[in-house]
PDB file of N, CA and C in Angstrom:
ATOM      1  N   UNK A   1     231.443 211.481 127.399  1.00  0.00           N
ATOM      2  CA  UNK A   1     230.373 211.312 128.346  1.00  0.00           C
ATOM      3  C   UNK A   1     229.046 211.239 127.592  1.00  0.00           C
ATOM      4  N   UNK A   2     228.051 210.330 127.918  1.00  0.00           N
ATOM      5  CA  UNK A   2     226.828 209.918 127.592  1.00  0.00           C
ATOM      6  C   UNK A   2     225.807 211.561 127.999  1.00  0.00           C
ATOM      7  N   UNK A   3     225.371 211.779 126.692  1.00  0.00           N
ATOM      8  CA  UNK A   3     223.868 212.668 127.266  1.00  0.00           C
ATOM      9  C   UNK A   3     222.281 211.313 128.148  1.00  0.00           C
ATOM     10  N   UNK A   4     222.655 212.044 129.703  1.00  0.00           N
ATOM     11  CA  UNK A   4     221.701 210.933 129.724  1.00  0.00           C
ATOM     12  C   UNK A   4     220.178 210.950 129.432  1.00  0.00           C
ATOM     13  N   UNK A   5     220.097 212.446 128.893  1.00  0.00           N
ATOM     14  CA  UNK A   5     218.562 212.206 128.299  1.00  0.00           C
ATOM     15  C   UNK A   5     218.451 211.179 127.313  1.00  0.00           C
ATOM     16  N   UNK A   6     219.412 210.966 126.628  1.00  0.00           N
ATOM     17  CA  UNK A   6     219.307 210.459 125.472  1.00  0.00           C
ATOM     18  C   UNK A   6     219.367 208.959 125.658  1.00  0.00           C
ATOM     19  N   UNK A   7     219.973 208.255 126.660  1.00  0.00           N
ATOM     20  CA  UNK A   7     220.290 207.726 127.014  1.00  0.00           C
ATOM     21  C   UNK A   7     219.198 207.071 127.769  1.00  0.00           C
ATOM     22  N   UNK A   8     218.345 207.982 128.801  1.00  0.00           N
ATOM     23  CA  UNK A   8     217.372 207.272 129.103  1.00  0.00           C
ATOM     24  C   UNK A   8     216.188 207.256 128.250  1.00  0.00           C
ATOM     25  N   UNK A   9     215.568 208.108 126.807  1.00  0.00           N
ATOM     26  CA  UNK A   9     214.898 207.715 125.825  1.00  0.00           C
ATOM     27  C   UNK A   9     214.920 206.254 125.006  1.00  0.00           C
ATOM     28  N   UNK A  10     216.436 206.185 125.164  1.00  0.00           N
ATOM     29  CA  UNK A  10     216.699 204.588 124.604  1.00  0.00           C
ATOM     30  C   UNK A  10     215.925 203.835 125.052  1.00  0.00           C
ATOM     31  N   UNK A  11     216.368 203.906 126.790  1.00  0.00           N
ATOM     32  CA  UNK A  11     216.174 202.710 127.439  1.00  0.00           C
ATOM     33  C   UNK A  11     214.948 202.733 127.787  1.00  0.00           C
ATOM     34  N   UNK A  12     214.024 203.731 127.824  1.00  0.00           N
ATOM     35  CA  UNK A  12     212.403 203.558 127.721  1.00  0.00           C
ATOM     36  C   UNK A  12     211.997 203.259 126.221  1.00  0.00           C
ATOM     37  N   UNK A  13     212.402 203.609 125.505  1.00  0.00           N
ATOM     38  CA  UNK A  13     212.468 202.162 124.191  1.00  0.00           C
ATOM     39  C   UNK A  13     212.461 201.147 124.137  1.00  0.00           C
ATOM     40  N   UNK A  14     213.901 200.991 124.618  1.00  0.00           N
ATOM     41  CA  UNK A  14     214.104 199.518 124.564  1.00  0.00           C
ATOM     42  C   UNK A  14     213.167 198.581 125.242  1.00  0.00           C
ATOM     43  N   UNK A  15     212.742 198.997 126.892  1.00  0.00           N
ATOM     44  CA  UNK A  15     211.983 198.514 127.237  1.00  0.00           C
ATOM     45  C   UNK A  15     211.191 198.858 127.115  1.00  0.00           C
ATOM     46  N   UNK A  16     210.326 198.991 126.328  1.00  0.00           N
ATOM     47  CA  UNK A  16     209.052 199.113 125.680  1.00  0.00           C
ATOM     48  C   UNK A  16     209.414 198.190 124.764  1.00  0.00           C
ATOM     49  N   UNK A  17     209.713 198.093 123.976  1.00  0.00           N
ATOM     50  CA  UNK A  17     210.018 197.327 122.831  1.00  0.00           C
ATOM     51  C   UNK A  17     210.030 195.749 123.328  1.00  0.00           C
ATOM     52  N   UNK A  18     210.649 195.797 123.880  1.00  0.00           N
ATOM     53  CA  UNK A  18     210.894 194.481 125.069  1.00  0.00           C
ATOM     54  C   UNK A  18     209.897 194.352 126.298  1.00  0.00           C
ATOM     55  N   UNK A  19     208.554 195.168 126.353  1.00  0.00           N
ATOM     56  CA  UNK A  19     207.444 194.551 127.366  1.00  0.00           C
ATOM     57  C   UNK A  19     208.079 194.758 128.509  1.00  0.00           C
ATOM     58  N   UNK A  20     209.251 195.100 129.044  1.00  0.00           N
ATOM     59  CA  UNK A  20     210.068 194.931 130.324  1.00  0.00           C
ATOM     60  C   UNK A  20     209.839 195.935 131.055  1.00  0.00           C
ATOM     61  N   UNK A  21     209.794 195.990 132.778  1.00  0.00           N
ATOM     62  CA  UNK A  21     209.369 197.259 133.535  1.00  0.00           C
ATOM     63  C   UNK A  21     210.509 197.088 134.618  1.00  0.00           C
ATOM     64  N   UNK A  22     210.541 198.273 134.798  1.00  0.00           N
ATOM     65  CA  UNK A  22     211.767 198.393 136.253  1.00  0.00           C
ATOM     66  C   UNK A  22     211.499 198.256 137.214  1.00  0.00           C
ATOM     67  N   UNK A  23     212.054 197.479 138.028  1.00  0.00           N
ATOM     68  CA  UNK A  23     211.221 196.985 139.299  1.00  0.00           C
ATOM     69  C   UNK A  23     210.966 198.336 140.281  1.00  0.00           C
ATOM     70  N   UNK A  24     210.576 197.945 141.164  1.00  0.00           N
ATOM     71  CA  UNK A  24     210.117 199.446 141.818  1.00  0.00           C
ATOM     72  C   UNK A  24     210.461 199.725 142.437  1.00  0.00           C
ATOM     73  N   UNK A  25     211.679 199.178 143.328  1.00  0.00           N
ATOM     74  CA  UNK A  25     212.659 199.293 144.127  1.00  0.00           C
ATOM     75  C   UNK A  25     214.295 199.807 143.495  1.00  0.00           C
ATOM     76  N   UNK A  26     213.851 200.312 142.104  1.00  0.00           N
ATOM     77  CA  UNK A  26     215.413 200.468 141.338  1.00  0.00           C
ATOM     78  C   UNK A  26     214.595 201.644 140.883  1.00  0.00           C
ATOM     79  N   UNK A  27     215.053 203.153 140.875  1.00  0.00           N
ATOM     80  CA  UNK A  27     214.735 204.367 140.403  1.00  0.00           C
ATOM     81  C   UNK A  27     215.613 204.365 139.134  1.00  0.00           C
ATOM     82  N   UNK A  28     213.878 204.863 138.025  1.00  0.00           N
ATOM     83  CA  UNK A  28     214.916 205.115 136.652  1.00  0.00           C
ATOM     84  C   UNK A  28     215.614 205.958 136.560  1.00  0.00           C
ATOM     85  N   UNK A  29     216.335 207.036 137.575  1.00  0.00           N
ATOM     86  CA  UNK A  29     217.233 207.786 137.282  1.00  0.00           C
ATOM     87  C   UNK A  29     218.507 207.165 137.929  1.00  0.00           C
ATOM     88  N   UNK A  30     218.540 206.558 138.659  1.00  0.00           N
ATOM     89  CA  UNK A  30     220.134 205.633 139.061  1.00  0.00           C
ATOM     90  C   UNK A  30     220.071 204.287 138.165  1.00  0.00           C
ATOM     91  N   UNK A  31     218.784 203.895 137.326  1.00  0.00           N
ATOM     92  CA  UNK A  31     219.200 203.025 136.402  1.00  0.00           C
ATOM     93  C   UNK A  31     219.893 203.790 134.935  1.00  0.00           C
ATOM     94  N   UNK A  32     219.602 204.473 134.670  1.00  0.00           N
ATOM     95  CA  UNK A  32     220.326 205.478 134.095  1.00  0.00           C
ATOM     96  C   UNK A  32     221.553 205.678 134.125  1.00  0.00           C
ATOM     97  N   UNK A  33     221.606 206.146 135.402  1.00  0.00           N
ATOM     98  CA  UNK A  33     223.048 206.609 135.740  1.00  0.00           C
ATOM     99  C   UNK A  33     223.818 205.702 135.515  1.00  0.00           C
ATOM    100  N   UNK A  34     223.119 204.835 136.155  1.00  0.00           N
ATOM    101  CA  UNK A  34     224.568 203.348 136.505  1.00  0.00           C
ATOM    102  C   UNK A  34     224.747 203.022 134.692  1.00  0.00           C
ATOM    103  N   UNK A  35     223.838 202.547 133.791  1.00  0.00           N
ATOM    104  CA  UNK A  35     223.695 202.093 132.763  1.00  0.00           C
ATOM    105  C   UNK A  35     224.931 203.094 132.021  1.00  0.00           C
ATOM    106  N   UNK A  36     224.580 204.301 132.127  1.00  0.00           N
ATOM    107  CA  UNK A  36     225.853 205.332 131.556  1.00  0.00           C
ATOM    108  C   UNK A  36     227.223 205.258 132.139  1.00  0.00           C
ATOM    109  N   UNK A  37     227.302 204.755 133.206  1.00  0.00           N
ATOM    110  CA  UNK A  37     228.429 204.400 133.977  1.00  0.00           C
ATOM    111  C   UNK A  37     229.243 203.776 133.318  1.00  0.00           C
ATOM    112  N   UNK A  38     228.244 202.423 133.709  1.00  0.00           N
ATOM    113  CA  UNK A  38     228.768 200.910 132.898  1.00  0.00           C
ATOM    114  C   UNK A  38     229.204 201.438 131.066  1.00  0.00           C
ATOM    115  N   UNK A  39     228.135 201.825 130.454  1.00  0.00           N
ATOM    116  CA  UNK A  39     228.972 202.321 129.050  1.00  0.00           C
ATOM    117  C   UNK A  39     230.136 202.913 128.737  1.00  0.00           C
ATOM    118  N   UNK A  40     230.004 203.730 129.501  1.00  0.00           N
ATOM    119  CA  UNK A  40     231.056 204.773 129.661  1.00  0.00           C
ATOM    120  C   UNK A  40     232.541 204.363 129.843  1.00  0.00           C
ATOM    121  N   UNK A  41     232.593 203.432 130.816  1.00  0.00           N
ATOM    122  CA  UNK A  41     233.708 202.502 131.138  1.00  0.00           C
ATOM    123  C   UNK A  41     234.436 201.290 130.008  1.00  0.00           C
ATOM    124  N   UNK A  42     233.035 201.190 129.214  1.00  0.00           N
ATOM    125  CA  UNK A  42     233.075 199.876 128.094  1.00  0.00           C
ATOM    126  C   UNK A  42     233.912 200.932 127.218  1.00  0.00           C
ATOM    127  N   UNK A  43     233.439 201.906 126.919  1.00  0.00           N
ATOM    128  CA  UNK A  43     233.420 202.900 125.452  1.00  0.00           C
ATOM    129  C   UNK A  43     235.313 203.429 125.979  1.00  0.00           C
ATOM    130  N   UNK A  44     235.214 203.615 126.679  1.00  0.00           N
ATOM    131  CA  UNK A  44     236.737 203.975 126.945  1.00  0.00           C
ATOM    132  C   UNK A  44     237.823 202.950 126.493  1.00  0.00           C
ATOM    133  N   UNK A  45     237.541 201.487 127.332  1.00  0.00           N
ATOM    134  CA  UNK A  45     238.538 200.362 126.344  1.00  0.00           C
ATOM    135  C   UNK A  45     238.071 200.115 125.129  1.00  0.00           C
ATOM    136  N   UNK A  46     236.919 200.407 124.166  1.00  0.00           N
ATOM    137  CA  UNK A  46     236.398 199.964 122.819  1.00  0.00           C
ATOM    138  C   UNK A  46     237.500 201.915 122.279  1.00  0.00           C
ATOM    139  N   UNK A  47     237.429 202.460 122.761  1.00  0.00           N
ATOM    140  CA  UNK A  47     238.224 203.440 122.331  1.00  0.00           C
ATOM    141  C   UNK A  47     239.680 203.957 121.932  1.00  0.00           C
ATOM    142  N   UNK A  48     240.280 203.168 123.447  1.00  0.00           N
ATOM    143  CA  UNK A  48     241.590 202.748 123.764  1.00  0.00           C
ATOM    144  C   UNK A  48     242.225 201.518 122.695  1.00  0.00           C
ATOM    145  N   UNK A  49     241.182 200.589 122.231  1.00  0.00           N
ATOM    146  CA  UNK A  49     241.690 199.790 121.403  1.00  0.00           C
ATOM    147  C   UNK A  49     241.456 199.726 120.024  1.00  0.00           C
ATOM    148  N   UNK A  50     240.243 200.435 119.757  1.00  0.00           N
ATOM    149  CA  UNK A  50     240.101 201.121 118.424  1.00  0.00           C
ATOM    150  C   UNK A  50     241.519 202.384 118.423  1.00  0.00           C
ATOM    151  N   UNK A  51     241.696 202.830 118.795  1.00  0.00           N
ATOM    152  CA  UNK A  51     243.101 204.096 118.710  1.00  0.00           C
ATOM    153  C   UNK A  51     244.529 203.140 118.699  1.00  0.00           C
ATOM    154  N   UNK A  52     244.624 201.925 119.178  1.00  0.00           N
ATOM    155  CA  UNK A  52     245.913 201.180 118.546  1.00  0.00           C
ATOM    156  C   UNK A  52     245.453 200.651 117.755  1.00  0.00           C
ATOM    157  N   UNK A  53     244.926 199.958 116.900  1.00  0.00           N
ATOM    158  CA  UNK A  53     244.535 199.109 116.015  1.00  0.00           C
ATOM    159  C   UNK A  53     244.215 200.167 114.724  1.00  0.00           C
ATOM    160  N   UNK A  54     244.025 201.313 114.835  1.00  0.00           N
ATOM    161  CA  UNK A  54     243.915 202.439 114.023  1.00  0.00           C
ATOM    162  C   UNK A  54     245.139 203.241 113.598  1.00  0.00           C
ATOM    163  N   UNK A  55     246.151 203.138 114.346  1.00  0.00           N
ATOM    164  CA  UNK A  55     247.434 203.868 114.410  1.00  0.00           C
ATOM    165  C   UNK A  55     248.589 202.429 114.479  1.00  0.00           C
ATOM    166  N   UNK A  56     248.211 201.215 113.920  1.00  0.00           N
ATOM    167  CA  UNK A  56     248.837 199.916 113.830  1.00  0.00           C
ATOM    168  C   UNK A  56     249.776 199.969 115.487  1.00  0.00           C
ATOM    169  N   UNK A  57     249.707 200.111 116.729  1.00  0.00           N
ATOM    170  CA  UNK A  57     249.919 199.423 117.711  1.00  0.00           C
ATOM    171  C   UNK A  57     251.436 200.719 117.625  1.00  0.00           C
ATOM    172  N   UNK A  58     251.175 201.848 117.053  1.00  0.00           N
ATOM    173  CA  UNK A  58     252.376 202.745 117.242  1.00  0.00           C
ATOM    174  C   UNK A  58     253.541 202.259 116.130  1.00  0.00           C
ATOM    175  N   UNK A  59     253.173 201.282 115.343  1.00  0.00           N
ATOM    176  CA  UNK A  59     254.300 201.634 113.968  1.00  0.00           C
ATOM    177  C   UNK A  59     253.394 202.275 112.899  1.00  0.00           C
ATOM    178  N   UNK A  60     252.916 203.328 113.429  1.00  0.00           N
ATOM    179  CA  UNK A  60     252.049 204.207 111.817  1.00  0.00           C
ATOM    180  C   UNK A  60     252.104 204.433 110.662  1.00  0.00           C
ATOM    181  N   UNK A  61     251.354 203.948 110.079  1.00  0.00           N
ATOM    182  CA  UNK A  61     251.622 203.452 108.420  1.00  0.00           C
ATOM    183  C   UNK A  61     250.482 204.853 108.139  1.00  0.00           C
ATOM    184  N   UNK A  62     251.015 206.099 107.389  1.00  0.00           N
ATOM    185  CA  UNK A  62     250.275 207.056 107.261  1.00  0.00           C
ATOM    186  C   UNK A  62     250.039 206.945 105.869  1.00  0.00           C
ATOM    187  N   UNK A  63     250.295 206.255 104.836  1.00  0.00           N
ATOM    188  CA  UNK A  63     249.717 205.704 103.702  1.00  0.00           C
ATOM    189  C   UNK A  63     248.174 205.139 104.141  1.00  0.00           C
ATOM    190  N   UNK A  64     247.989 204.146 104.893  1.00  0.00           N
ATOM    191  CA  UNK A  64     246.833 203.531 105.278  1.00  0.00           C
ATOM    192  C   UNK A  64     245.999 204.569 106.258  1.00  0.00           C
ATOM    193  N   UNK A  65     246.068 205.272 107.054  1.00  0.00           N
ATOM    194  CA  UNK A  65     245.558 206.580 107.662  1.00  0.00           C
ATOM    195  C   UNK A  65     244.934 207.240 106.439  1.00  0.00           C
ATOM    196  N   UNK A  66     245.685 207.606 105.129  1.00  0.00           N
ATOM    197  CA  UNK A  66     245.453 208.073 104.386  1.00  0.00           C
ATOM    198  C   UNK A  66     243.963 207.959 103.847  1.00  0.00           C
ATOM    199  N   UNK A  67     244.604 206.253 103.048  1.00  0.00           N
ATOM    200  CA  UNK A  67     243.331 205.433 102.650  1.00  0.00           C
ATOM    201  C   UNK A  67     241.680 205.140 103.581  1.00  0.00           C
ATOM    202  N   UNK A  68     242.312 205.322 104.692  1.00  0.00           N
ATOM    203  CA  UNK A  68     241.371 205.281 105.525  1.00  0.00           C
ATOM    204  C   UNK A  68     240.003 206.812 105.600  1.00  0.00           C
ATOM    205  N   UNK A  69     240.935 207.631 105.729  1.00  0.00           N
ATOM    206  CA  UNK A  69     240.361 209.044 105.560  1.00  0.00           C
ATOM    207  C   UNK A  69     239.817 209.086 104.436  1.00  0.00           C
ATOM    208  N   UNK A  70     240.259 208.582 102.859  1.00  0.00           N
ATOM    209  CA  UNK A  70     239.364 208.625 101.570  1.00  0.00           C
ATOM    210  C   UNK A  70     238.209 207.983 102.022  1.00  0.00           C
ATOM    211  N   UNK A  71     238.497 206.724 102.349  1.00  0.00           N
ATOM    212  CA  UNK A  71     237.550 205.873 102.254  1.00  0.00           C
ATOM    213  C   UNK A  71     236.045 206.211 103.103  1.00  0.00           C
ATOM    214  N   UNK A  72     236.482 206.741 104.589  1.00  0.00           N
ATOM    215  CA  UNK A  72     235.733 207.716 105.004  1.00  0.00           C
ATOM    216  C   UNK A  72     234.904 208.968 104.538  1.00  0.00           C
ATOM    217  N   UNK A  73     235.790 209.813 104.054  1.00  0.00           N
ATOM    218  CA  UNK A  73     235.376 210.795 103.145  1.00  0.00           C
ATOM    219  C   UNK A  73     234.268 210.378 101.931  1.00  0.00           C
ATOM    220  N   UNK A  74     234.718 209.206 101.138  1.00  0.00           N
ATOM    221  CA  UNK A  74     233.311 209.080 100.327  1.00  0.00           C
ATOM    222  C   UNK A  74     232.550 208.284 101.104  1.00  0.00           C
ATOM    223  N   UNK A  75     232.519 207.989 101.824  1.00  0.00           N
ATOM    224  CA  UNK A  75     231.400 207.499 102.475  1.00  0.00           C
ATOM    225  C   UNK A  75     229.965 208.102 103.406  1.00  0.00           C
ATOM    226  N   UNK A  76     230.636 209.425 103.301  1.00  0.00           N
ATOM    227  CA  UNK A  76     230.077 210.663 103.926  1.00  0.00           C
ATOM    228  C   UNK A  76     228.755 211.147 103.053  1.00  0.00           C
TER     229      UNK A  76
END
């Protein structure tokens, strides 16, 4: 789950960054919400398919898990 403070700091960034204003009929706290919604929903299948593609689709090659974890590790 999204912290939505953090979440709405972005997005008063972003739009700032981008000149852009919320219309005034859309409250920035249900643009928020919804915006964390919508992520939230994305981040679950980017999760779901990062976790097979990470674990090769359930034939687990724990040699490459391995390599993966070094490679991680110095990268830290």
């Amino acid at each position: 789950m999204l912290e939505r403070k953090v979440v709405e700091e972005f997005l008063d960034d972003e739009f700032e960054d981008s000149d852009w204003e919320i219309p005034k009929d859309i409250s920035k706290s249900v643009l928020v919400e919804t915006f964390c919604l919508f992520t939230e929903d994305d981040l679950a299948e980017w999760l779901k398919d990062n976790f097979k593609s990470f674990f090769n689709h359930g034939d687990i090659d724990w040699e490459r898990v391995r390599d993966r974890i070094k490679h991680y590790d110095q990268s830290s």
